[in-house]
PDB file of N, CA and C in Angstrom:
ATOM      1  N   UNK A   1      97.582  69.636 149.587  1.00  0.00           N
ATOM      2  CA  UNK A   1      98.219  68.944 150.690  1.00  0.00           C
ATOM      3  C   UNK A   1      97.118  68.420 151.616  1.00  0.00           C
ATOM      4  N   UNK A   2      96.995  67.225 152.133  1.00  0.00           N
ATOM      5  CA  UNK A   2      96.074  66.332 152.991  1.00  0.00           C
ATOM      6  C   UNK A   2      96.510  67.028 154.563  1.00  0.00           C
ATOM      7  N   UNK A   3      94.937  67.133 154.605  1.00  0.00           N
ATOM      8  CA  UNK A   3      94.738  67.820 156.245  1.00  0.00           C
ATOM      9  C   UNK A   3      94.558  66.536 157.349  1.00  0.00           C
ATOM     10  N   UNK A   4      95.161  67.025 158.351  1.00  0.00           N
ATOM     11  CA  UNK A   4      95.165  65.375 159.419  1.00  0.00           C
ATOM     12  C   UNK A   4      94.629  66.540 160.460  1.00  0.00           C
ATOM     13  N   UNK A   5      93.313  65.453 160.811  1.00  0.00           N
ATOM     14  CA  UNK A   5      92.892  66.301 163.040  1.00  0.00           C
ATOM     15  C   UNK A   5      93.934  65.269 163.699  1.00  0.00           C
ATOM     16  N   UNK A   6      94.235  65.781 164.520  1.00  0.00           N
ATOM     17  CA  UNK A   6      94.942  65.920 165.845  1.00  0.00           C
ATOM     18  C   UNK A   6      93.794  66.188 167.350  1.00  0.00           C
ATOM     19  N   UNK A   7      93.564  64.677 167.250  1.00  0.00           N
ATOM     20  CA  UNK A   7      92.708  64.559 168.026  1.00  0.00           C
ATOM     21  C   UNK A   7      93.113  64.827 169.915  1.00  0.00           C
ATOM     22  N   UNK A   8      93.155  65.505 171.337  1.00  0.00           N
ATOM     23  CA  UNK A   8      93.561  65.523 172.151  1.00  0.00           C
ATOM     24  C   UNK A   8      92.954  64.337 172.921  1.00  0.00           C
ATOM     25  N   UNK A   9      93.596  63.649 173.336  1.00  0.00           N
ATOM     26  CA  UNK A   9      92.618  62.475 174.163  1.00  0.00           C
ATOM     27  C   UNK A   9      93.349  62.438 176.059  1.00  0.00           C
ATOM     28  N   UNK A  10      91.929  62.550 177.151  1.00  0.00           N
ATOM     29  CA  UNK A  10      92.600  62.624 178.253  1.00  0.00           C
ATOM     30  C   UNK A  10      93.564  63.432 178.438  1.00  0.00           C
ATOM     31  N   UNK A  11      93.974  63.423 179.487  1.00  0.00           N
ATOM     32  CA  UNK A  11      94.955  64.733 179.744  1.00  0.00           C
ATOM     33  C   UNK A  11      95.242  65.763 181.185  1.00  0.00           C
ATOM     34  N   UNK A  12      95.534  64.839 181.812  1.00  0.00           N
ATOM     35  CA  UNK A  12      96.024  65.464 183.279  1.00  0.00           C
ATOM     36  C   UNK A  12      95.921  66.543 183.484  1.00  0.00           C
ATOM     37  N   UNK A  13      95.332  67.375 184.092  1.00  0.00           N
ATOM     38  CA  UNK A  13      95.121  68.794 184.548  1.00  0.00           C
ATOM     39  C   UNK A  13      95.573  68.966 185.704  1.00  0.00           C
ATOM     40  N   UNK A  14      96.701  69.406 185.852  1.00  0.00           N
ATOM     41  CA  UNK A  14      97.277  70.346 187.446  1.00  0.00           C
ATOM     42  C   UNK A  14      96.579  71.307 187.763  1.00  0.00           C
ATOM     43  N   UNK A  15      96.263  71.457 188.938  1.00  0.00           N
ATOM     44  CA  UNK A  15      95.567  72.287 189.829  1.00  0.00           C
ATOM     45  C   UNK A  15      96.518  73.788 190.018  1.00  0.00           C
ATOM     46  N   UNK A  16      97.955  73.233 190.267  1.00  0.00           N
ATOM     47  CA  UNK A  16      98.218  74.141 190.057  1.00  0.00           C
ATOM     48  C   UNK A  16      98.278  75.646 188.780  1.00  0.00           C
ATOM     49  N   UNK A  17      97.953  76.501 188.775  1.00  0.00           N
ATOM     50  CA  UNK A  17      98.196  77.815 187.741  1.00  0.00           C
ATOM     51  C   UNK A  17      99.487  77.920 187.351  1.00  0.00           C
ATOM     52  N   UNK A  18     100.141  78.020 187.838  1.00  0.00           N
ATOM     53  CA  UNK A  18     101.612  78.011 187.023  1.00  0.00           C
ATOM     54  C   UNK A  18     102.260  77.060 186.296  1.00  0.00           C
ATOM     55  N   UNK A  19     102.006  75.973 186.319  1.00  0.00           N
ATOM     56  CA  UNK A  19     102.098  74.812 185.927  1.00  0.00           C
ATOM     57  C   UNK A  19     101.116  74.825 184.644  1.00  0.00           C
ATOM     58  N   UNK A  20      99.882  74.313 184.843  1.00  0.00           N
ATOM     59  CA  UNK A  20      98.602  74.960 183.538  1.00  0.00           C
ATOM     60  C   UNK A  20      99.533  75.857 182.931  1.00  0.00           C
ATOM     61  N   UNK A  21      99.954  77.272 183.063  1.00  0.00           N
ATOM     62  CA  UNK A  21     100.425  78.327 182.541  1.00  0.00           C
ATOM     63  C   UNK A  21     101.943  77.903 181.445  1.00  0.00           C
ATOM     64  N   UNK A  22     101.875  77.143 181.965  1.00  0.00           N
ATOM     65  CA  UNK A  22     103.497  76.695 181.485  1.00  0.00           C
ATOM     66  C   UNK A  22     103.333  75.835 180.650  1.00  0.00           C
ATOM     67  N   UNK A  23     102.402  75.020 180.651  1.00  0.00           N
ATOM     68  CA  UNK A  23     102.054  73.846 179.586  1.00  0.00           C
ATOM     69  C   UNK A  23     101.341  74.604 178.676  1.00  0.00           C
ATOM     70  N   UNK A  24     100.196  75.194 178.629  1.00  0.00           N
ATOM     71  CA  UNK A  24      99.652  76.136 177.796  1.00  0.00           C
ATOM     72  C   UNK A  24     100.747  77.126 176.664  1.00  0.00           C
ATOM     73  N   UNK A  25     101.468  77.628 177.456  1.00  0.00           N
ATOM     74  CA  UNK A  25     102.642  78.178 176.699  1.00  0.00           C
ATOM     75  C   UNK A  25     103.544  77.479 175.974  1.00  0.00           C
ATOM     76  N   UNK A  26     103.876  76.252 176.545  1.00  0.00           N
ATOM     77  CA  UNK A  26     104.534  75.103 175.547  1.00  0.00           C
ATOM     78  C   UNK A  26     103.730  74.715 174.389  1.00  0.00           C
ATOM     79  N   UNK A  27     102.264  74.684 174.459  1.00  0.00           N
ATOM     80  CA  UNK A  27     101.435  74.468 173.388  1.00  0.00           C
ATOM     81  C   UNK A  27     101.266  75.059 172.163  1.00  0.00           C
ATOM     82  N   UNK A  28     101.457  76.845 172.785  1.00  0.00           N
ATOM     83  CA  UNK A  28     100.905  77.647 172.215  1.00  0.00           C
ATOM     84  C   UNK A  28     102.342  77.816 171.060  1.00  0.00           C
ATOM     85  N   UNK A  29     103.469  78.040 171.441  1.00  0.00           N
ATOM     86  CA  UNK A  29     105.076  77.704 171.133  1.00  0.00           C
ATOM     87  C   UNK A  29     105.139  76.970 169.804  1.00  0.00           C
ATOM     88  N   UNK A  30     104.111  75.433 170.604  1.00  0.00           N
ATOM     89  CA  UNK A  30     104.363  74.175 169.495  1.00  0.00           C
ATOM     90  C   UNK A  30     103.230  75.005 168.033  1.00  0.00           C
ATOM     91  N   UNK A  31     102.138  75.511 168.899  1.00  0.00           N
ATOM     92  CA  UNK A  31     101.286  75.540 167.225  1.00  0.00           C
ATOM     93  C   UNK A  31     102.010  77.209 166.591  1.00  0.00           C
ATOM     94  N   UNK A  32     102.496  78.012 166.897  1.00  0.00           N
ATOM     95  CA  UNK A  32     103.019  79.316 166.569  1.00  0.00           C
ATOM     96  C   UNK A  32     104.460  78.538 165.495  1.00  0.00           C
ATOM     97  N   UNK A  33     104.883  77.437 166.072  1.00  0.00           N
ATOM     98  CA  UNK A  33     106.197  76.800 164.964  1.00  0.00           C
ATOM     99  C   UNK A  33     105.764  76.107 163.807  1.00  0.00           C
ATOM    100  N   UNK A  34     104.738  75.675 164.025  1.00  0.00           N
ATOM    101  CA  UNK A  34     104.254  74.958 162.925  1.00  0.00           C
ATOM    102  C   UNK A  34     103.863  76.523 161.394  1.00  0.00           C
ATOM    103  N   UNK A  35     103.510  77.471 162.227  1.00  0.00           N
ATOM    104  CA  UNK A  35     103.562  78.189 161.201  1.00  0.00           C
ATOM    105  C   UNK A  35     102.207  77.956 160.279  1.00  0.00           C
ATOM    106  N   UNK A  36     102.065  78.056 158.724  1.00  0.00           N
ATOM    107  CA  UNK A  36     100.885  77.962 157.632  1.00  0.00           C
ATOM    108  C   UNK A  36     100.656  76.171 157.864  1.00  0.00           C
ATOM    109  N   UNK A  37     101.315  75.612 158.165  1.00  0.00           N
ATOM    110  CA  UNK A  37     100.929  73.739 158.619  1.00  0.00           C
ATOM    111  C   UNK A  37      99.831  73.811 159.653  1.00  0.00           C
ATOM    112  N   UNK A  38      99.304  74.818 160.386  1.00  0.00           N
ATOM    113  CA  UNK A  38      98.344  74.278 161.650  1.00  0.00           C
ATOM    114  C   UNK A  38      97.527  75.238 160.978  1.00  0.00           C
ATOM    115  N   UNK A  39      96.222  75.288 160.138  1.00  0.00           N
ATOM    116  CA  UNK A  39      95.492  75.212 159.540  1.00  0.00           C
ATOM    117  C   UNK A  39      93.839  75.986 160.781  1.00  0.00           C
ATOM    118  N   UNK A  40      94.142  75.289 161.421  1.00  0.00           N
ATOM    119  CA  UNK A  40      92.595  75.139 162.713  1.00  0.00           C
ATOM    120  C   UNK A  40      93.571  75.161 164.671  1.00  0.00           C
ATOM    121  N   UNK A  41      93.763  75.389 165.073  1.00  0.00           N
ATOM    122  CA  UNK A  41      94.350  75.258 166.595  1.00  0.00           C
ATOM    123  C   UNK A  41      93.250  74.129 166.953  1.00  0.00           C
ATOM    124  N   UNK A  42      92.253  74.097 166.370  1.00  0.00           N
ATOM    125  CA  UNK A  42      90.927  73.933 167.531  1.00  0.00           C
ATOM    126  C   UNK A  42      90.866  74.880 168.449  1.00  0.00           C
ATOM    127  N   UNK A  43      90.476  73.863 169.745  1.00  0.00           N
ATOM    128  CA  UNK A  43      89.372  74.407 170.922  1.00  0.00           C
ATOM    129  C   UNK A  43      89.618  72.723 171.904  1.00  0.00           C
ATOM    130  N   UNK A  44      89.516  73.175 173.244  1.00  0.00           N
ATOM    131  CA  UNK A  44      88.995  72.429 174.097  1.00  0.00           C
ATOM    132  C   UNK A  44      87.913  72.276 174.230  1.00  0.00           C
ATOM    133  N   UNK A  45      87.949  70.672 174.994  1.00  0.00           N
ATOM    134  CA  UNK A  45      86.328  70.553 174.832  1.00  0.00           C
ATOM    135  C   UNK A  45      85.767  70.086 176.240  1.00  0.00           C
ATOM    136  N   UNK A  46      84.770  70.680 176.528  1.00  0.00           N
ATOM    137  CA  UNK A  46      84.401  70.364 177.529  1.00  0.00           C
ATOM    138  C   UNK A  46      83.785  68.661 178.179  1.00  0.00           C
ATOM    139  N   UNK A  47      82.315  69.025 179.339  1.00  0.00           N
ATOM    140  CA  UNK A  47      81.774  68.124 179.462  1.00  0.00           C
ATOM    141  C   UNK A  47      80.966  67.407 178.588  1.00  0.00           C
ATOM    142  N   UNK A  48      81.133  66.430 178.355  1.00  0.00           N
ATOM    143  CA  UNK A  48      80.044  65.627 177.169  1.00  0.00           C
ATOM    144  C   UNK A  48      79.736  63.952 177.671  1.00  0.00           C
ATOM    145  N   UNK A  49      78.753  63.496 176.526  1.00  0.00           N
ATOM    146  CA  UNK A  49      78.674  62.156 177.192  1.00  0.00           C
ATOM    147  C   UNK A  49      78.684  61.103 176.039  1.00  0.00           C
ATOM    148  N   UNK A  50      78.998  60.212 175.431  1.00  0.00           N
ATOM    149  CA  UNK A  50      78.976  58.900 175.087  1.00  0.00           C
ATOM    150  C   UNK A  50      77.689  58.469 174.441  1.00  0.00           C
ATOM    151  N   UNK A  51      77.733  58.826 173.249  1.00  0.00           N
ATOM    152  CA  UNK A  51      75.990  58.231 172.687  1.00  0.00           C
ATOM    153  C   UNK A  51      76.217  57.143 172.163  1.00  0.00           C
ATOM    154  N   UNK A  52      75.364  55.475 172.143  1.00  0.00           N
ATOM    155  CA  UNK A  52      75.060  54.785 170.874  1.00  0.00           C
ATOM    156  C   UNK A  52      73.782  54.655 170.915  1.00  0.00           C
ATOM    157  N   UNK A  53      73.529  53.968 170.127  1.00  0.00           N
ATOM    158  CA  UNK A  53      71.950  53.659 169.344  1.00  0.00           C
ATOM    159  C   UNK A  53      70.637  53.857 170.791  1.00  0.00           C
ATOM    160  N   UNK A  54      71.752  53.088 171.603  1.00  0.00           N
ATOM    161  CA  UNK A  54      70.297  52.569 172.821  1.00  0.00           C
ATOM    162  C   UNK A  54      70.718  53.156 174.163  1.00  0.00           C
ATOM    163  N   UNK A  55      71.921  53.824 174.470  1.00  0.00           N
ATOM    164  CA  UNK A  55      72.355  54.664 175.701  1.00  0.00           C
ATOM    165  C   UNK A  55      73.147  55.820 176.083  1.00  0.00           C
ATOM    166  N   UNK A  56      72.782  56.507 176.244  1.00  0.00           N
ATOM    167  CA  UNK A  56      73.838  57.814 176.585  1.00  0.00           C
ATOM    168  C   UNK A  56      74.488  57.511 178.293  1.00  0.00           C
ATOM    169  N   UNK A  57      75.801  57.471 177.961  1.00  0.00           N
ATOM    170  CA  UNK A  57      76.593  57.214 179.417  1.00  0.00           C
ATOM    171  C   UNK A  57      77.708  57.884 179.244  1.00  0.00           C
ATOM    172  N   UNK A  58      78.786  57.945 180.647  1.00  0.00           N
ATOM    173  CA  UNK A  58      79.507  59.238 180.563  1.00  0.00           C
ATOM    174  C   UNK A  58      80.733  58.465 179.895  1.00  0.00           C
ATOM    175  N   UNK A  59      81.376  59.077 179.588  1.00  0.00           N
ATOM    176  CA  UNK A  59      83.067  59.107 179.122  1.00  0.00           C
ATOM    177  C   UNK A  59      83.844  58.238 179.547  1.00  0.00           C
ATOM    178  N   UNK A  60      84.692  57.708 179.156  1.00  0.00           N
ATOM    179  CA  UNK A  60      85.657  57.316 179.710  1.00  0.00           C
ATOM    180  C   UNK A  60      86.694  57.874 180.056  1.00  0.00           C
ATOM    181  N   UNK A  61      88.286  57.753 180.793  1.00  0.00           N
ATOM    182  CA  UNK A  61      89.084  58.387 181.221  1.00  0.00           C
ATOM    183  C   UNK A  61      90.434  59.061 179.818  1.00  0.00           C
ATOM    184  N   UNK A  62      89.686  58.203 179.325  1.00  0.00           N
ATOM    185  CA  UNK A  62      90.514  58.795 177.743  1.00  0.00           C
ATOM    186  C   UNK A  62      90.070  59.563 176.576  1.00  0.00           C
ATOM    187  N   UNK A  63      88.883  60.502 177.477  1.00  0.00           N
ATOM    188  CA  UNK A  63      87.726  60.907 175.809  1.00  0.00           C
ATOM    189  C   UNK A  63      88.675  62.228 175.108  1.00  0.00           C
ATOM    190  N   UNK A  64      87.910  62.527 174.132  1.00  0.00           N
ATOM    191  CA  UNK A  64      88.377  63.668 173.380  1.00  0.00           C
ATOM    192  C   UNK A  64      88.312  65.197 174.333  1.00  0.00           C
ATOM    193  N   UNK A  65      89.337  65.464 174.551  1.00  0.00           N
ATOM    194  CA  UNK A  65      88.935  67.056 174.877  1.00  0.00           C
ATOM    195  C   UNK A  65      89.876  67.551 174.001  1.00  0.00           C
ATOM    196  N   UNK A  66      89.922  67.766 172.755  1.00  0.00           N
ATOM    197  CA  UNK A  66      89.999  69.319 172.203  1.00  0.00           C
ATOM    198  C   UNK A  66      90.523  68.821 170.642  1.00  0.00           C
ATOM    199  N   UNK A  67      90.812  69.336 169.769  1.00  0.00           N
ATOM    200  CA  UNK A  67      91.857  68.735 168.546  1.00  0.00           C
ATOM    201  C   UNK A  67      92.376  70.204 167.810  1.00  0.00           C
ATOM    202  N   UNK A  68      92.825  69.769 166.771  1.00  0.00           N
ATOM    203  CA  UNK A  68      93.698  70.845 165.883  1.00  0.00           C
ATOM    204  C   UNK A  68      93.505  70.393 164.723  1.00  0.00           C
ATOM    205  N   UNK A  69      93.599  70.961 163.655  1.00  0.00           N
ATOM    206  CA  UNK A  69      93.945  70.503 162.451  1.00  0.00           C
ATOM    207  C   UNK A  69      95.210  71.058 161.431  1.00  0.00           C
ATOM    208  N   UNK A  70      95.886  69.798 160.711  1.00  0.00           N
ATOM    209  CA  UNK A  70      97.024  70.413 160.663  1.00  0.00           C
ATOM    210  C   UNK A  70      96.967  70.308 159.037  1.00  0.00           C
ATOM    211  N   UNK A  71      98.052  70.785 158.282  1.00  0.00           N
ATOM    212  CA  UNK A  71      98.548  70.148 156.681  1.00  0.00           C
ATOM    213  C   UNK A  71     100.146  69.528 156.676  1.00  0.00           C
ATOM    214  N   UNK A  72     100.360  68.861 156.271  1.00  0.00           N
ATOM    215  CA  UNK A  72     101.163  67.542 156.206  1.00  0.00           C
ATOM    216  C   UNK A  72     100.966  66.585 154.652  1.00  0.00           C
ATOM    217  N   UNK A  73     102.369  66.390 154.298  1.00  0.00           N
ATOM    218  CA  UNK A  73     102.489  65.641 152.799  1.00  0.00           C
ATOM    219  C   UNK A  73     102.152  64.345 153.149  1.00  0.00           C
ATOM    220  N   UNK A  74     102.345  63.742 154.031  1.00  0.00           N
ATOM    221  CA  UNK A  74     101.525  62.360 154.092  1.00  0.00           C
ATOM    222  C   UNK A  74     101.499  62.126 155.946  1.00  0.00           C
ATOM    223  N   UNK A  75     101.144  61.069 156.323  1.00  0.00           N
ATOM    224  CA  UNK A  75     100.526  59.977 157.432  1.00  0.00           C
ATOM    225  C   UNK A  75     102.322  60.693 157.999  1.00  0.00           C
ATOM    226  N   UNK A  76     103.293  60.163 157.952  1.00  0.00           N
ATOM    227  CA  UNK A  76     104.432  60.595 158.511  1.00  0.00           C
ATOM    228  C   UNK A  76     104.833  61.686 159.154  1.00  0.00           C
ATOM    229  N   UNK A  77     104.460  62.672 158.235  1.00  0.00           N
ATOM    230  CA  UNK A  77     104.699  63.987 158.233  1.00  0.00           C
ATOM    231  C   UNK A  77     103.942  64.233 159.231  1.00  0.00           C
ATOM    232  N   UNK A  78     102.952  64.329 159.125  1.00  0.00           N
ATOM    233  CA  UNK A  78     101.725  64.444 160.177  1.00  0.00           C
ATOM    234  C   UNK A  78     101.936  63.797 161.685  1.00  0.00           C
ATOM    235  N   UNK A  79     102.506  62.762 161.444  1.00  0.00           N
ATOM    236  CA  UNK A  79     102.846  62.054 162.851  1.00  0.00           C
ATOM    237  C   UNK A  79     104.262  62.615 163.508  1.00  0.00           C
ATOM    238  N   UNK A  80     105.403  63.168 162.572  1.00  0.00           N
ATOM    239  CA  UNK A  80     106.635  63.801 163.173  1.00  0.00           C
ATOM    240  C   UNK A  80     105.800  65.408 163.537  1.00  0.00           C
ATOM    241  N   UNK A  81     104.902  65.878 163.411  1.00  0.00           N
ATOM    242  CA  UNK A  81     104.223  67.109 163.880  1.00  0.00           C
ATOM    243  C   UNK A  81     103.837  66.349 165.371  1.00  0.00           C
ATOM    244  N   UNK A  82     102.906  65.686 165.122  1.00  0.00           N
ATOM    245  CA  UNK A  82     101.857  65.177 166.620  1.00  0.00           C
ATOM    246  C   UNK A  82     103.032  64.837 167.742  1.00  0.00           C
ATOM    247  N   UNK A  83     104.425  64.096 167.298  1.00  0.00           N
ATOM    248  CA  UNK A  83     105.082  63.603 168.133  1.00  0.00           C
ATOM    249  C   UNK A  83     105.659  64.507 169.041  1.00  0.00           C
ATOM    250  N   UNK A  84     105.583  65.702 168.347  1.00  0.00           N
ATOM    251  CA  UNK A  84     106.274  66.934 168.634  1.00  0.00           C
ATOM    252  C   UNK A  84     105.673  67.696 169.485  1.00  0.00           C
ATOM    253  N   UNK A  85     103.953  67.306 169.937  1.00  0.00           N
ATOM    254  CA  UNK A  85     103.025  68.106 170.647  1.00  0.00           C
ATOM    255  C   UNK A  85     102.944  67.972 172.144  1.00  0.00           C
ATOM    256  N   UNK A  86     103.313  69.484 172.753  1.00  0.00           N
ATOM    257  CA  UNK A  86     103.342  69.057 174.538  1.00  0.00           C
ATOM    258  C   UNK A  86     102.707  68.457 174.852  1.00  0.00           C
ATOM    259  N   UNK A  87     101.255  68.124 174.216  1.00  0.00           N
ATOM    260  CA  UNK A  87     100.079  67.789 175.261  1.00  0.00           C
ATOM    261  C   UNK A  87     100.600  66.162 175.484  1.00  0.00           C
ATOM    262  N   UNK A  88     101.240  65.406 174.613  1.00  0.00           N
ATOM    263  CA  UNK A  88     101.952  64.446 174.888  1.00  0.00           C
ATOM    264  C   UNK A  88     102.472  64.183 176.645  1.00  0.00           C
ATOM    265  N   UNK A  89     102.712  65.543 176.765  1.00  0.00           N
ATOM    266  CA  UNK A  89     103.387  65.302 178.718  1.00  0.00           C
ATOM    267  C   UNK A  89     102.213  65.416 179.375  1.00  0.00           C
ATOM    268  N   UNK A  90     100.713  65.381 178.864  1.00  0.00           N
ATOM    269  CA  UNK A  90     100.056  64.950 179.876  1.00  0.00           C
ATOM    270  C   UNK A  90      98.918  64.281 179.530  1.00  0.00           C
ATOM    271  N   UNK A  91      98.323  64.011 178.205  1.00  0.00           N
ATOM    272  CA  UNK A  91      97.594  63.384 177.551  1.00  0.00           C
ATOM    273  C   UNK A  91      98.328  62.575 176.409  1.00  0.00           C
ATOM    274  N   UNK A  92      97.188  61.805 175.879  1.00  0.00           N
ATOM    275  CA  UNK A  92      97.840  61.042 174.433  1.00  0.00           C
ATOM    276  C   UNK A  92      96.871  61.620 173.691  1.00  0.00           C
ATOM    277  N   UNK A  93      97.756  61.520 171.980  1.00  0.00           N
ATOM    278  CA  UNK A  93      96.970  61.822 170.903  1.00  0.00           C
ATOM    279  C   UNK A  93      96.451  60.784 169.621  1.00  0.00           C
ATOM    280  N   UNK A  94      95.431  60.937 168.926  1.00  0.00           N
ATOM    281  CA  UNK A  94      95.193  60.106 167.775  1.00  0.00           C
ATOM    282  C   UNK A  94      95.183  61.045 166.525  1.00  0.00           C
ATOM    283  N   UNK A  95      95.933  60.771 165.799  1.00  0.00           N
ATOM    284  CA  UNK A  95      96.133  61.354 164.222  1.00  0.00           C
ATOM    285  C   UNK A  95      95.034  60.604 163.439  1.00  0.00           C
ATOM    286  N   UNK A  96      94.444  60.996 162.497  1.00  0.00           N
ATOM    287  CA  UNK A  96      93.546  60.584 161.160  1.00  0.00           C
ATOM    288  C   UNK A  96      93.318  61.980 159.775  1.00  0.00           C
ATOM    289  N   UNK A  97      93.267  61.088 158.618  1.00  0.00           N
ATOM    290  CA  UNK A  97      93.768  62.391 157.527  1.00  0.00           C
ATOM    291  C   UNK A  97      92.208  62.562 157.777  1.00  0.00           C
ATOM    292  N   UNK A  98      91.880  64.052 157.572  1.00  0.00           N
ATOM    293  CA  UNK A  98      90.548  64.213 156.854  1.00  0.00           C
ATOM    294  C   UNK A  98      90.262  63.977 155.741  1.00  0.00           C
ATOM    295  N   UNK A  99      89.222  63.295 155.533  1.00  0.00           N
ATOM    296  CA  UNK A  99      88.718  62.892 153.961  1.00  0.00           C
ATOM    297  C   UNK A  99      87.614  63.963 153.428  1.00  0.00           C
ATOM    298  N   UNK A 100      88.081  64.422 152.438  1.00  0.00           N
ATOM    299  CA  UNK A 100      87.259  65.149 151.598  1.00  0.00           C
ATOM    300  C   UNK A 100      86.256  64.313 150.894  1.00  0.00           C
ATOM    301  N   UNK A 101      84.698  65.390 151.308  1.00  0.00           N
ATOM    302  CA  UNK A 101      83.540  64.457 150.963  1.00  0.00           C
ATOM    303  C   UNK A 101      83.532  65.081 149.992  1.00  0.00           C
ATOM    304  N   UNK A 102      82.697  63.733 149.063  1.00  0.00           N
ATOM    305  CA  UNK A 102      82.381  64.031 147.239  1.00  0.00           C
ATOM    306  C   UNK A 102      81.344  63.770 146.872  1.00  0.00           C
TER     307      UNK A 102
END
C-alpha cells in the first residue's frame, strides 16, 4: 500500500492553553482513528529558514511545521484522510505519495 506525507503548512497558534489543549486533543483523536493507516504521527517543527543556491532567508507565513505519514490505496484515499485532519481549523495541508527510491 503507497505511503502519502501529510505535510502541516502554517497554522494559527492560540495563546490561549485551553484552546491549544483542545485542538491537540482533536488531533490526537484524528491520528488514534486512523488506527494501522498513520504509519509515522511525525513531529512539529520548529524555527527554520529558507535555503536556495545563493540565500538563506526566513520563511514565509505558510512554511512547513510538522507532517505525518500515512498508508492509503491511492491519491483519494489519502486525501478523504487529510480532509478529515483538525489542523485544517487552523492551518492548511499538502498531500504527496512517497516514492520509493530504487
Amino acid at each position: 500500500m503507497p505511503k502519502y506525507v501529510i505535510a502541516y503548512l502554517g497554522g494559527k497558534q492560540t495563546a490561549n492553553p485551553q484552546e491549544r489543549a483542545a485542538q491537540m486533543a482533536k488531533w490526537k483523536a484524528w491520528v488514534d482513528g486512523l488506527g494501522d493507516r498513520m504509519i509515522n504521527p511525525g513531529m512539529p517543527l520548529g524555527q527554520g529558514k529558507l535555503v536556495t543556491s545563493n540565500a538563506v532567508s526566513e520563511r514565509g507565513p505558510n512554511h512547513l511545521t510538522g507532517f505525518s505519514i500515512v498508508l492509503a490505496d491511492n491519491m483519494d484515499a489519502a486525501l478523504d484522510i487529510a480532509q478529515r485532519c483538525p489542523f485544517l481549523e487552523i492551518g492548511t495541508i499538502e498531500i504527496a505519495e512517497a516514492m520509493e527510491m530504487r
